[in-house]
PDB file of N, CA and C in Angstrom:
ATOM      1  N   UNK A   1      65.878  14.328 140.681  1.00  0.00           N
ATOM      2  CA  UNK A   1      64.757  14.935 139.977  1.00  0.00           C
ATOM      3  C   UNK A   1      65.290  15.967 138.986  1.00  0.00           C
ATOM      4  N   UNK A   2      66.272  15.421 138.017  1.00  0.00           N
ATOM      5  CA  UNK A   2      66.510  16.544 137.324  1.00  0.00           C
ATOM      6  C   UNK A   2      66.031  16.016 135.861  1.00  0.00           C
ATOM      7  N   UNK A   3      64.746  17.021 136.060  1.00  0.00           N
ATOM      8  CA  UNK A   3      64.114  17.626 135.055  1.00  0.00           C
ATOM      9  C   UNK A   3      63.239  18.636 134.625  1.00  0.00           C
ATOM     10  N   UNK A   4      62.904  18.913 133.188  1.00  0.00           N
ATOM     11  CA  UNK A   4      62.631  20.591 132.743  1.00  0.00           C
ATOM     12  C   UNK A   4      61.239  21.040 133.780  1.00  0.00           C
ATOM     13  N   UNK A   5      60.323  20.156 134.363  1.00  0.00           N
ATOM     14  CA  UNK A   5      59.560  20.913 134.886  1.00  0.00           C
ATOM     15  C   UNK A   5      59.653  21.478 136.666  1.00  0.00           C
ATOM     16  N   UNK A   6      59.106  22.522 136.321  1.00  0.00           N
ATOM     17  CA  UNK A   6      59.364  23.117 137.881  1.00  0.00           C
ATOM     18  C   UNK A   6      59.151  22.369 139.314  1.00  0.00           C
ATOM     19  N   UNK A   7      59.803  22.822 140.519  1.00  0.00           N
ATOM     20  CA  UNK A   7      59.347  21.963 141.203  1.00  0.00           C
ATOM     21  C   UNK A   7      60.637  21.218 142.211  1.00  0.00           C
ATOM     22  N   UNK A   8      60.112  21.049 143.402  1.00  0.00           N
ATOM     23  CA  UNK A   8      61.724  20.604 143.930  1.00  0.00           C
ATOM     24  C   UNK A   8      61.074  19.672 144.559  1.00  0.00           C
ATOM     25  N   UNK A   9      61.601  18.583 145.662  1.00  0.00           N
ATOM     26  CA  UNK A   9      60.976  17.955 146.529  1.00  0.00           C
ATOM     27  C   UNK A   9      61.123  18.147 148.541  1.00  0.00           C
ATOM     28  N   UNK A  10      59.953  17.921 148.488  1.00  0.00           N
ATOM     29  CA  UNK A  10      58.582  18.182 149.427  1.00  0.00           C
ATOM     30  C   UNK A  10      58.335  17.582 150.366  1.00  0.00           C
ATOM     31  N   UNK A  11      57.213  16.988 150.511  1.00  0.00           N
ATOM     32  CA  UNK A  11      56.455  16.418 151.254  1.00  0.00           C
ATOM     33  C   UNK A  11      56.865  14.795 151.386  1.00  0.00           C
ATOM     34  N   UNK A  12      57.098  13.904 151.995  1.00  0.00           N
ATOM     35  CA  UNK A  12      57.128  12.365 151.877  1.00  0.00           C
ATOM     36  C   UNK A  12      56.446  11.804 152.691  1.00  0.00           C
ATOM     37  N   UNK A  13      55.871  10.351 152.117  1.00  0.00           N
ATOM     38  CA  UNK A  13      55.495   9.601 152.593  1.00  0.00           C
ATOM     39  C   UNK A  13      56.199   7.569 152.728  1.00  0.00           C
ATOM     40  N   UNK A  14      55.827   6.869 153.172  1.00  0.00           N
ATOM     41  CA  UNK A  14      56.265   5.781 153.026  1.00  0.00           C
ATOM     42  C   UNK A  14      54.991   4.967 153.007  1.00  0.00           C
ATOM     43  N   UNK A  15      55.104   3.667 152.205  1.00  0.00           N
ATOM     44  CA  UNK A  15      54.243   2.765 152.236  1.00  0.00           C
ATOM     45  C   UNK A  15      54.786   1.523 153.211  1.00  0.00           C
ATOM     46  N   UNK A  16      54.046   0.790 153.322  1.00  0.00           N
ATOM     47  CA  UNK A  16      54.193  -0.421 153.683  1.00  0.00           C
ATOM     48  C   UNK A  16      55.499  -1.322 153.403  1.00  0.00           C
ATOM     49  N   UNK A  17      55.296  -0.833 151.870  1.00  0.00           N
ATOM     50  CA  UNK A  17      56.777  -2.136 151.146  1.00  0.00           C
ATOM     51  C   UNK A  17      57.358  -1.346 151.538  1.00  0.00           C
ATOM     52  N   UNK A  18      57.580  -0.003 151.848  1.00  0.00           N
ATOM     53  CA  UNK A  18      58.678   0.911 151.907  1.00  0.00           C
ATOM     54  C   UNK A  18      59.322   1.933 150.817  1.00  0.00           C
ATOM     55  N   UNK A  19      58.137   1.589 150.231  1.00  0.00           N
ATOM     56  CA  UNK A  19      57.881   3.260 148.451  1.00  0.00           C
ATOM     57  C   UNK A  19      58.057   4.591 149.419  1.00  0.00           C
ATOM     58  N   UNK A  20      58.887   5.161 148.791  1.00  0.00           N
ATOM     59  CA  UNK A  20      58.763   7.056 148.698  1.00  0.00           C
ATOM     60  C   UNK A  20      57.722   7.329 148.303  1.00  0.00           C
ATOM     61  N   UNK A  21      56.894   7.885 148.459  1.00  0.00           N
ATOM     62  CA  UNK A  21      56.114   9.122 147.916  1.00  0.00           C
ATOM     63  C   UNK A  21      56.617  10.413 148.101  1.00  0.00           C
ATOM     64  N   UNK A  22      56.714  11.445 147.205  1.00  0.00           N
ATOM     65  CA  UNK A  22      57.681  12.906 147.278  1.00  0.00           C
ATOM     66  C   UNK A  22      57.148  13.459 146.536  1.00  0.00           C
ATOM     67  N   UNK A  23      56.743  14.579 147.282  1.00  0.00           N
ATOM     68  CA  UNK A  23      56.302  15.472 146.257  1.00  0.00           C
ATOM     69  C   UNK A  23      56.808  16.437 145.347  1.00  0.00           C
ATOM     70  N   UNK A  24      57.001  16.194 144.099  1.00  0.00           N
ATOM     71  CA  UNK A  24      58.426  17.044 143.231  1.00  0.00           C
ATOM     72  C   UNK A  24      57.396  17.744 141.909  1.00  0.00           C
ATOM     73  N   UNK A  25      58.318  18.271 141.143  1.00  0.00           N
ATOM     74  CA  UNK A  25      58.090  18.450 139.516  1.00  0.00           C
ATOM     75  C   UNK A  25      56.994  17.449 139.259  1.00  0.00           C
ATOM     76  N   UNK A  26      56.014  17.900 138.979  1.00  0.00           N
ATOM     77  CA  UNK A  26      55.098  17.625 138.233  1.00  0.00           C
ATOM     78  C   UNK A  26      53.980  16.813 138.876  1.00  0.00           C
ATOM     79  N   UNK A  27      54.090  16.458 140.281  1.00  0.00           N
ATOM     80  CA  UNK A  27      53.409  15.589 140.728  1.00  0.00           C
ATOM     81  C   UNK A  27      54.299  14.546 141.894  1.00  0.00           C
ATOM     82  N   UNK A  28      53.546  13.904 142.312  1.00  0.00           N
ATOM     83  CA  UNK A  28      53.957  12.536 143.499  1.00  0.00           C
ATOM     84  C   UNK A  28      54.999  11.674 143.112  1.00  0.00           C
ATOM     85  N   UNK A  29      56.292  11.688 142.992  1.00  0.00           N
ATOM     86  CA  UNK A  29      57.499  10.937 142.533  1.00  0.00           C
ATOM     87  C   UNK A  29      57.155   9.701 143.438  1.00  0.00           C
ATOM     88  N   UNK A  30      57.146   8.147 142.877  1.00  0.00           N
ATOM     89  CA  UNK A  30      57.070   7.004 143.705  1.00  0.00           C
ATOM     90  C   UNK A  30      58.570   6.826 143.843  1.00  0.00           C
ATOM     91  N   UNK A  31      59.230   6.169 144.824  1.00  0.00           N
ATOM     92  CA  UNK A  31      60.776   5.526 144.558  1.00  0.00           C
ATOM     93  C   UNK A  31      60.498   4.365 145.289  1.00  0.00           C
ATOM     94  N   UNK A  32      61.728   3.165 145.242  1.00  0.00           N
ATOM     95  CA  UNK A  32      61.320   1.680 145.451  1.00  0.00           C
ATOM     96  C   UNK A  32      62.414   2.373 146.415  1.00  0.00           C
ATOM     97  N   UNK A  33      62.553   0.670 147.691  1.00  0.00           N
ATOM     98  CA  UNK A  33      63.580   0.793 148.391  1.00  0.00           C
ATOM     99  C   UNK A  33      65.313   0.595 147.716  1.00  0.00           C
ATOM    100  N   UNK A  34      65.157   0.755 146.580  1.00  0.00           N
ATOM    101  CA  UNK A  34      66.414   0.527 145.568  1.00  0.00           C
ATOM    102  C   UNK A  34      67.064   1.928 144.908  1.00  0.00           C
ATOM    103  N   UNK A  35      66.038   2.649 145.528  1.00  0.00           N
ATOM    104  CA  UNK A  35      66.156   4.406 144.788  1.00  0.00           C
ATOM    105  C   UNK A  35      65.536   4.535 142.913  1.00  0.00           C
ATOM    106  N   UNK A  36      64.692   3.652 142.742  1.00  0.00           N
ATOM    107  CA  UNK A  36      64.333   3.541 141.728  1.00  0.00           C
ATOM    108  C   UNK A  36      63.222   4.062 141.264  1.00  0.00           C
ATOM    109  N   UNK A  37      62.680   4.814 140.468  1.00  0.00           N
ATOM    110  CA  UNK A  37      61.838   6.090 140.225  1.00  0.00           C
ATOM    111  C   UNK A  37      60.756   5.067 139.408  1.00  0.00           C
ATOM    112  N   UNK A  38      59.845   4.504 140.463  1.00  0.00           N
ATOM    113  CA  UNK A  38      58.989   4.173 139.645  1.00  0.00           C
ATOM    114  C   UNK A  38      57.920   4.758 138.914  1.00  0.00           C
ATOM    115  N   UNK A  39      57.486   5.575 138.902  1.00  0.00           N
ATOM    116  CA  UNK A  39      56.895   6.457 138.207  1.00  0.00           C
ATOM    117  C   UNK A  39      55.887   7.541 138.923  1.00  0.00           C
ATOM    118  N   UNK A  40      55.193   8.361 138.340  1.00  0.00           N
ATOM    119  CA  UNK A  40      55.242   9.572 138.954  1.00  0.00           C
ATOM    120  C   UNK A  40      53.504  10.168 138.551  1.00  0.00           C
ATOM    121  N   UNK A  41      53.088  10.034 140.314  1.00  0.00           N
ATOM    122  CA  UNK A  41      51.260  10.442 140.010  1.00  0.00           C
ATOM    123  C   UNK A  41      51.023  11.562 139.679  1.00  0.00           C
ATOM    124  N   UNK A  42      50.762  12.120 138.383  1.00  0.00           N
ATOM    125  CA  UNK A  42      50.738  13.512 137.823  1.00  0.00           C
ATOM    126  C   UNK A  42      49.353  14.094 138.174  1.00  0.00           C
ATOM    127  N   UNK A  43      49.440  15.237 138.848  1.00  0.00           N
ATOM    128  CA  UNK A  43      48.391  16.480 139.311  1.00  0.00           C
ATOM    129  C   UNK A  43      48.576  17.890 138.309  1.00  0.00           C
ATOM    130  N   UNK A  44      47.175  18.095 138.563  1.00  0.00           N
ATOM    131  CA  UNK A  44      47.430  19.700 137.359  1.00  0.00           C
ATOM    132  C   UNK A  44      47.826  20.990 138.230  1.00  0.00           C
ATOM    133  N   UNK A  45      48.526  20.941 139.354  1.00  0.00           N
ATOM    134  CA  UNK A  45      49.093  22.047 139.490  1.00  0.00           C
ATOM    135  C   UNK A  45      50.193  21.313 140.718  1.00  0.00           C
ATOM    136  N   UNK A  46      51.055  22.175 141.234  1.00  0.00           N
ATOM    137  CA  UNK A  46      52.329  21.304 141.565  1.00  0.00           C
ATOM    138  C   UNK A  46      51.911  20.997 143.711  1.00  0.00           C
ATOM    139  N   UNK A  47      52.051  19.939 143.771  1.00  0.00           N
ATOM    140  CA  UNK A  47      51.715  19.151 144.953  1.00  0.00           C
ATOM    141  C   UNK A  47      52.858  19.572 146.222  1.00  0.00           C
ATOM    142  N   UNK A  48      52.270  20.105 147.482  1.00  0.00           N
ATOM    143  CA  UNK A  48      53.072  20.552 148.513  1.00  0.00           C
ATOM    144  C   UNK A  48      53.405  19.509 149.888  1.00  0.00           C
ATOM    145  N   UNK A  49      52.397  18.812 149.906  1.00  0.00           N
ATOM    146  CA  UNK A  49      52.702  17.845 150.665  1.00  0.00           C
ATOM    147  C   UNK A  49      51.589  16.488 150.794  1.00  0.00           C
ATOM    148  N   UNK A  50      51.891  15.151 151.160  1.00  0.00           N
ATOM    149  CA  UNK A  50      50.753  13.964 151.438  1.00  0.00           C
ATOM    150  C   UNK A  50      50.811  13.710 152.555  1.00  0.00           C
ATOM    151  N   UNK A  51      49.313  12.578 152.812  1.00  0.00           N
ATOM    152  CA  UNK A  51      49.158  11.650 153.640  1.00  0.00           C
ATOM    153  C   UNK A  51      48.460  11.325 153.276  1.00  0.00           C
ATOM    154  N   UNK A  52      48.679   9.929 154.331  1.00  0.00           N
ATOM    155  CA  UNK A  52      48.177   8.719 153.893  1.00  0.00           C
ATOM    156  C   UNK A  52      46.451   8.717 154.690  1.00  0.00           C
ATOM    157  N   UNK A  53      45.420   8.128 154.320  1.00  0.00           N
ATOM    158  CA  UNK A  53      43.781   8.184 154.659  1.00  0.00           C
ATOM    159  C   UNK A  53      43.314   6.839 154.666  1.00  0.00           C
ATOM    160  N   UNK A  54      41.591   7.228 154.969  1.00  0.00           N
ATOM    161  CA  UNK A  54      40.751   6.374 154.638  1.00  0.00           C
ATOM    162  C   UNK A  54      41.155   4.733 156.019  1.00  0.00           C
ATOM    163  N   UNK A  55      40.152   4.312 156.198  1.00  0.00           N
ATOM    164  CA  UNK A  55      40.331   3.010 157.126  1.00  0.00           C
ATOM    165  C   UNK A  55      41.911   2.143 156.506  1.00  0.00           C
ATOM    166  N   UNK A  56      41.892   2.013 155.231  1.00  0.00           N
ATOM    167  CA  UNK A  56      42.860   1.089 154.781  1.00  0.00           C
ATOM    168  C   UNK A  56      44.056   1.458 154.236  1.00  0.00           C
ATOM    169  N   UNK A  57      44.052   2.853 154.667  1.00  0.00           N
ATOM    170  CA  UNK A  57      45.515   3.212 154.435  1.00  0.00           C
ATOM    171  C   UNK A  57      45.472   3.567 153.108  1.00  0.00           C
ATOM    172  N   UNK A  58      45.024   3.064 151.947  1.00  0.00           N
ATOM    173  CA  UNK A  58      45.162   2.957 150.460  1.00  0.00           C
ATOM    174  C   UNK A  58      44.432   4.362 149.880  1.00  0.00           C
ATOM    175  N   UNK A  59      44.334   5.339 150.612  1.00  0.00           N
ATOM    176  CA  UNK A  59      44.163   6.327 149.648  1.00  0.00           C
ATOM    177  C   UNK A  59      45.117   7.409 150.622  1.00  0.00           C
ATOM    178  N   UNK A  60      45.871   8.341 148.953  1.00  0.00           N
ATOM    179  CA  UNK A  60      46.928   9.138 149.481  1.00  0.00           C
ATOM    180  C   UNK A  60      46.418  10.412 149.020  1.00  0.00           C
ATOM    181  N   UNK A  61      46.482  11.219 150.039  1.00  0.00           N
ATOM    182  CA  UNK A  61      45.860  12.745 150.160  1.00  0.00           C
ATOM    183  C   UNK A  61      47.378  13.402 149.525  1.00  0.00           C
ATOM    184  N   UNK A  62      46.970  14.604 148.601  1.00  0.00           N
ATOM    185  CA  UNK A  62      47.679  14.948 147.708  1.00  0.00           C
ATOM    186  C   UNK A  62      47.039  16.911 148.563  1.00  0.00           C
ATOM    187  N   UNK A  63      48.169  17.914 148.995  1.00  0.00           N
ATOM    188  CA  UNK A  63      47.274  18.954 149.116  1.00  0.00           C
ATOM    189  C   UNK A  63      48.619  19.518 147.981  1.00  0.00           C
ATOM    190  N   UNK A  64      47.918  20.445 147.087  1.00  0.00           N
ATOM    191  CA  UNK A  64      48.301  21.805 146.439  1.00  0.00           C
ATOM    192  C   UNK A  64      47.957  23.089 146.566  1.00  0.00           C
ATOM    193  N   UNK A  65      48.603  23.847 145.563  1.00  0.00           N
ATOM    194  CA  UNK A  65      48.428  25.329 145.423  1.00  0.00           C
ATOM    195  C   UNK A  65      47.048  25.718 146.587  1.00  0.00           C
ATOM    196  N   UNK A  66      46.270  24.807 145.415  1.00  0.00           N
ATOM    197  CA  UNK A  66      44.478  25.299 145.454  1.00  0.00           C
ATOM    198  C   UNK A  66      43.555  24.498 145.678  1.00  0.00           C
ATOM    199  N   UNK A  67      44.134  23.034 146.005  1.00  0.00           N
ATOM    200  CA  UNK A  67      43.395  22.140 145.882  1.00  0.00           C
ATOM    201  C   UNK A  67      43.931  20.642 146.708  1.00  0.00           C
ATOM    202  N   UNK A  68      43.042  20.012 146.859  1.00  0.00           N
ATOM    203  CA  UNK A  68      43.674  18.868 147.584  1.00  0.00           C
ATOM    204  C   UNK A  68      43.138  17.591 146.702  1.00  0.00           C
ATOM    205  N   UNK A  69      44.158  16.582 146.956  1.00  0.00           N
ATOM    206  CA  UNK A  69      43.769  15.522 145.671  1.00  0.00           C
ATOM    207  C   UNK A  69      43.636  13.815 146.269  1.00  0.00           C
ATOM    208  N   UNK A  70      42.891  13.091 145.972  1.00  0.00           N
ATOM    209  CA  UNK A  70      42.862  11.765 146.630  1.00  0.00           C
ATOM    210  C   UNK A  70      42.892  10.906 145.652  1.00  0.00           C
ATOM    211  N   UNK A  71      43.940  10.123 145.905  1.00  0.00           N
ATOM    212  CA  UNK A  71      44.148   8.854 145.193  1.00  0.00           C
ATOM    213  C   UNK A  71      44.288   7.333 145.831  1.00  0.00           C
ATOM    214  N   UNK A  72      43.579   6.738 144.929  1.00  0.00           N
ATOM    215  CA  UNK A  72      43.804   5.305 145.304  1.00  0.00           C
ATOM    216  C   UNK A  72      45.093   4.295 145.322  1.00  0.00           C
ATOM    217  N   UNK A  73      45.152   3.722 146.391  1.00  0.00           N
ATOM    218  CA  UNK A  73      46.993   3.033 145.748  1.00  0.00           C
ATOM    219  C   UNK A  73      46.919   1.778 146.155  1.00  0.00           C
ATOM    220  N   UNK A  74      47.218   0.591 145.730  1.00  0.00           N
ATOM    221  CA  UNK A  74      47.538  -1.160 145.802  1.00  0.00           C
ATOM    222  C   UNK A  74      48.038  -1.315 146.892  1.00  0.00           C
ATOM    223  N   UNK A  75      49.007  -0.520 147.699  1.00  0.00           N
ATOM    224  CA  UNK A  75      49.795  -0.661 148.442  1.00  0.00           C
ATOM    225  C   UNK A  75      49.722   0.129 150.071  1.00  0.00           C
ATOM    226  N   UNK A  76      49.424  -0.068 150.659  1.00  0.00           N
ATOM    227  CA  UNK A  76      48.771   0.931 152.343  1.00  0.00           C
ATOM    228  C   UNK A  76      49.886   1.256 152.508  1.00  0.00           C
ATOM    229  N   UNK A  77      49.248   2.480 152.807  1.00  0.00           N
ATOM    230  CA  UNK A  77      50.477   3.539 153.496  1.00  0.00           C
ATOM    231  C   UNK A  77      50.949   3.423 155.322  1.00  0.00           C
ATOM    232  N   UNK A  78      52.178   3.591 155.206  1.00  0.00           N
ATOM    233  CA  UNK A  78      52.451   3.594 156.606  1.00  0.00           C
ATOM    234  C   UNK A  78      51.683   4.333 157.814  1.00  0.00           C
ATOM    235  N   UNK A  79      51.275   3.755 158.059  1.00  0.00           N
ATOM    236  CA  UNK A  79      49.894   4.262 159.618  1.00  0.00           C
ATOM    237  C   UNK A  79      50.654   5.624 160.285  1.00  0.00           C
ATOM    238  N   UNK A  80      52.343   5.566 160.209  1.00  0.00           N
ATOM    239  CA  UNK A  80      52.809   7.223 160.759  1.00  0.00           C
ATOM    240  C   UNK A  80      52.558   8.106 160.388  1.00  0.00           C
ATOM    241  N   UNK A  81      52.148   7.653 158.603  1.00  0.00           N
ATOM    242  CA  UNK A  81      52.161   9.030 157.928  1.00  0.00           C
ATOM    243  C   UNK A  81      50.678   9.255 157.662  1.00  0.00           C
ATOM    244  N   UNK A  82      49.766   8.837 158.272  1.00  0.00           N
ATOM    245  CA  UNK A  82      48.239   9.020 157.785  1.00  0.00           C
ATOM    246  C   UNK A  82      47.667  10.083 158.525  1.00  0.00           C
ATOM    247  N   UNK A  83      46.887  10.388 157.890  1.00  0.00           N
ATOM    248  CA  UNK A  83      46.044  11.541 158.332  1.00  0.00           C
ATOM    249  C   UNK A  83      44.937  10.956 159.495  1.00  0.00           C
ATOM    250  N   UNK A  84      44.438   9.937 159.534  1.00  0.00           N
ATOM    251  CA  UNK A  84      43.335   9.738 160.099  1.00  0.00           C
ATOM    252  C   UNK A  84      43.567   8.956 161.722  1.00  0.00           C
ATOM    253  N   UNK A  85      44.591   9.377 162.136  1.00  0.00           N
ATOM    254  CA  UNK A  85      45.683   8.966 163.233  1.00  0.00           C
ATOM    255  C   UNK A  85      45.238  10.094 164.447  1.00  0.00           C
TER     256      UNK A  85
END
């Protein structure tokens, strides 16, 4: 994660295929099981930790500073890391 915005990494999660979720600079860093930075769910203030929700796994709880954030994702999250457990 080296880049200009603030921010270190955090919180993780795993999906199903076996994606990172991390919470770094600027928002939710995805990584593949290849270490490959697929791209990165941007929040307006910097994200402290997730889990995974909802019956189907597919929405990922985002908490920050001040706020907590829910997103939808293609891919279900690993049942260890869910909140609703």
């Amino acid at each position: 994660m080296n880049i200009d915005i603030p921010g270190h990494p955090d919180g993780m999660k795993l999906d199903q295929a076996g994606n990172i979720y991390c919470t770094g600079p600027g928002g939710v860093w995805v990584i593949d099981t290849l270490g490959n930075h697929l791209g990165t769910i941007v929040t307006p203030e910097q994200p402290a930790n997730c889990a995974w929700g909802d019956e189907d796994y597919k929405s990922l709880y985002i908490t920050a500073t001040t706020s907590i954030y829910k997103i939808r994702v293609t891919i279900p999250g690993n049942k260890a890391g869910a909140c609703n457990e």
